[in-house]
C-alpha atoms as a PDB file:
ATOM      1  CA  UNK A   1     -16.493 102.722  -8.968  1.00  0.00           C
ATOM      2  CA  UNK A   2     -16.748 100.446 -11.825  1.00  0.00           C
ATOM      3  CA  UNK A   3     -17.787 101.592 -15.370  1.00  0.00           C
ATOM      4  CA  UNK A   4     -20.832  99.632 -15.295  1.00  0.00           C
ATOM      5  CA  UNK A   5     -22.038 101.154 -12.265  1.00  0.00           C
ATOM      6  CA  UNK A   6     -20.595 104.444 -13.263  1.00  0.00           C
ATOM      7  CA  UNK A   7     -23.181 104.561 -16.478  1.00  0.00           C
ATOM      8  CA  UNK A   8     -25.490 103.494 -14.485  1.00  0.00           C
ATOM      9  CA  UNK A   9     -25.670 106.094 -11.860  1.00  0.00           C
ATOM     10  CA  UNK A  10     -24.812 108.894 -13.877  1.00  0.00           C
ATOM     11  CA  UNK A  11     -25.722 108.553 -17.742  1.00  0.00           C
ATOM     12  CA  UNK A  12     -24.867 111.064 -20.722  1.00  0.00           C
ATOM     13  CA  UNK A  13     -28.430 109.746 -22.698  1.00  0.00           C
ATOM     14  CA  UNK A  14     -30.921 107.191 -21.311  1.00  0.00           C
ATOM     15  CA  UNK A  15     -32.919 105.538 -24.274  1.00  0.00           C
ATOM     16  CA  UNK A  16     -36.248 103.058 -24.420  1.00  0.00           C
ATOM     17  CA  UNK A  17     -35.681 100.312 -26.917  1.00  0.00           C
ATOM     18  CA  UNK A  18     -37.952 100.574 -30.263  1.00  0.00           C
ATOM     19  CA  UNK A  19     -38.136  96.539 -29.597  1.00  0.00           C
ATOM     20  CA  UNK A  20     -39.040  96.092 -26.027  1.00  0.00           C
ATOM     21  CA  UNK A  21     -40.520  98.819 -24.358  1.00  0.00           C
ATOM     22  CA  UNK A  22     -39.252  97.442 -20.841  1.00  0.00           C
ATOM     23  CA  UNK A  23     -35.352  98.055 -21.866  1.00  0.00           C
ATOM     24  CA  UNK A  24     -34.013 100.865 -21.217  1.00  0.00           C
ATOM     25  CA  UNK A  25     -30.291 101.502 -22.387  1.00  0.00           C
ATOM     26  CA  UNK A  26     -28.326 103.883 -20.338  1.00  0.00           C
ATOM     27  CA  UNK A  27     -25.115 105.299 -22.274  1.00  0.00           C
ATOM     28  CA  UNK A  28     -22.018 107.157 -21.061  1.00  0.00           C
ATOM     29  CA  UNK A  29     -19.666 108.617 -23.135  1.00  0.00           C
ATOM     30  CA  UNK A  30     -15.502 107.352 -22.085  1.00  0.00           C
ATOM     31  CA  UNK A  31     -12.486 109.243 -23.980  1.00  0.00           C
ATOM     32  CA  UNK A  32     -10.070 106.315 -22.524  1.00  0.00           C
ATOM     33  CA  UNK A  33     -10.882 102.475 -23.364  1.00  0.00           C
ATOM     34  CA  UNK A  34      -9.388  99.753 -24.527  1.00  0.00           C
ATOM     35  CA  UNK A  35     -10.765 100.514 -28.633  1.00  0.00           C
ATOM     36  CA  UNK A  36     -10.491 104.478 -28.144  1.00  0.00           C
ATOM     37  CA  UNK A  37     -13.159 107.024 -27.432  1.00  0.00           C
ATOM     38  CA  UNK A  38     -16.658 104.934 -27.070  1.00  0.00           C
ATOM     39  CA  UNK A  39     -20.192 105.268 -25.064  1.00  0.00           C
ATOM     40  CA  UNK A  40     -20.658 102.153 -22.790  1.00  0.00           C
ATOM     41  CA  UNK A  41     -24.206 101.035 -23.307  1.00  0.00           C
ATOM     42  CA  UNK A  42     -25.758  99.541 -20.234  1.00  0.00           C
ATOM     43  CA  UNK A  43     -28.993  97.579 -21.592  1.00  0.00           C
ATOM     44  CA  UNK A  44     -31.664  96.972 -18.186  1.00  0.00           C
ATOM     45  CA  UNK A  45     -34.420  95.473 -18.498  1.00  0.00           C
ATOM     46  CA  UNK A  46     -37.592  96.533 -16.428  1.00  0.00           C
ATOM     47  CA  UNK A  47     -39.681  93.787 -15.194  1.00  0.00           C
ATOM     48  CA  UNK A  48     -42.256  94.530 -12.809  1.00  0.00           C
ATOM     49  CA  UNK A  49     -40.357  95.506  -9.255  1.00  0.00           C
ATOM     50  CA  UNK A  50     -36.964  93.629 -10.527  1.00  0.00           C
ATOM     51  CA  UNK A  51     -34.776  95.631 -12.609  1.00  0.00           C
ATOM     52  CA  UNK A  52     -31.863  93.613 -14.013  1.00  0.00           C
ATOM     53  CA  UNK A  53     -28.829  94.223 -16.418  1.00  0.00           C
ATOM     54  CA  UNK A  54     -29.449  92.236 -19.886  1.00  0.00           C
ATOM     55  CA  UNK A  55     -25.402  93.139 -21.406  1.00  0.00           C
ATOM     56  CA  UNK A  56     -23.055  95.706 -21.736  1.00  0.00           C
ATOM     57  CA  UNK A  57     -21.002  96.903 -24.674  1.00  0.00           C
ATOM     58  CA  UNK A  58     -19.142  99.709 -25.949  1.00  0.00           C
ATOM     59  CA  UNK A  59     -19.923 101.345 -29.263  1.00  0.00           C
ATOM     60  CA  UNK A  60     -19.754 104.618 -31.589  1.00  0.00           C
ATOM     61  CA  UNK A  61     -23.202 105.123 -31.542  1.00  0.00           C
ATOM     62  CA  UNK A  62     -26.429 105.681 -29.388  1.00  0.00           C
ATOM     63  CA  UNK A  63     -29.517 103.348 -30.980  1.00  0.00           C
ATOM     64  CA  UNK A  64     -32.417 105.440 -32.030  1.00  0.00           C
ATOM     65  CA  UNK A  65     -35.798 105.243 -29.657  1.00  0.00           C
ATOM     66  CA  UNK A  66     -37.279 107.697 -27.175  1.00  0.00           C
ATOM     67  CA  UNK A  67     -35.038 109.527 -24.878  1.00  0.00           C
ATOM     68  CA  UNK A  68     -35.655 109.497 -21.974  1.00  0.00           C
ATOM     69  CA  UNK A  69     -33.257 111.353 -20.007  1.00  0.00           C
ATOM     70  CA  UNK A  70     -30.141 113.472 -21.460  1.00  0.00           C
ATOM     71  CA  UNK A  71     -27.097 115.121 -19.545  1.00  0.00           C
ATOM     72  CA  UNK A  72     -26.682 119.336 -20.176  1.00  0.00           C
END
């Protein structure tokens, strides 16, 4: 299983944007990549029945919004 798909299926934090309220980024925390310890954020846009991936990136921090979901 790809990382992508990974995050995607089983998320550390799922956030709303504070932009557009139909993007929803889904973050998973990774120990090993190619920069060092970093979440891969997985930004998916909601649009009516059609969900669809807008871009993916890896980063030190988790945007602020409303969570949605977080892993215990």
């Amino acid at each position: 299983m790809g990382k992508i798909q990974e995050t995607l299926q089983n998320p550390d934090i799922v956030v709303k944007s504070k932009v557009d309220v139909s993007v929803e980024l889904f973050y998973r925390n990774y120990k090993n990549t190619p920069i060092g310890e970093k979440y891969l954020c997985v930004v998916v846009k909601n649009k009516e029945d059609d969900n669809f991936i807008i871009t993916s990136y890896f980063t030190d921090t988790v945007k602020k919004g409303e969570l949605l979901w977080q892993k215990r």
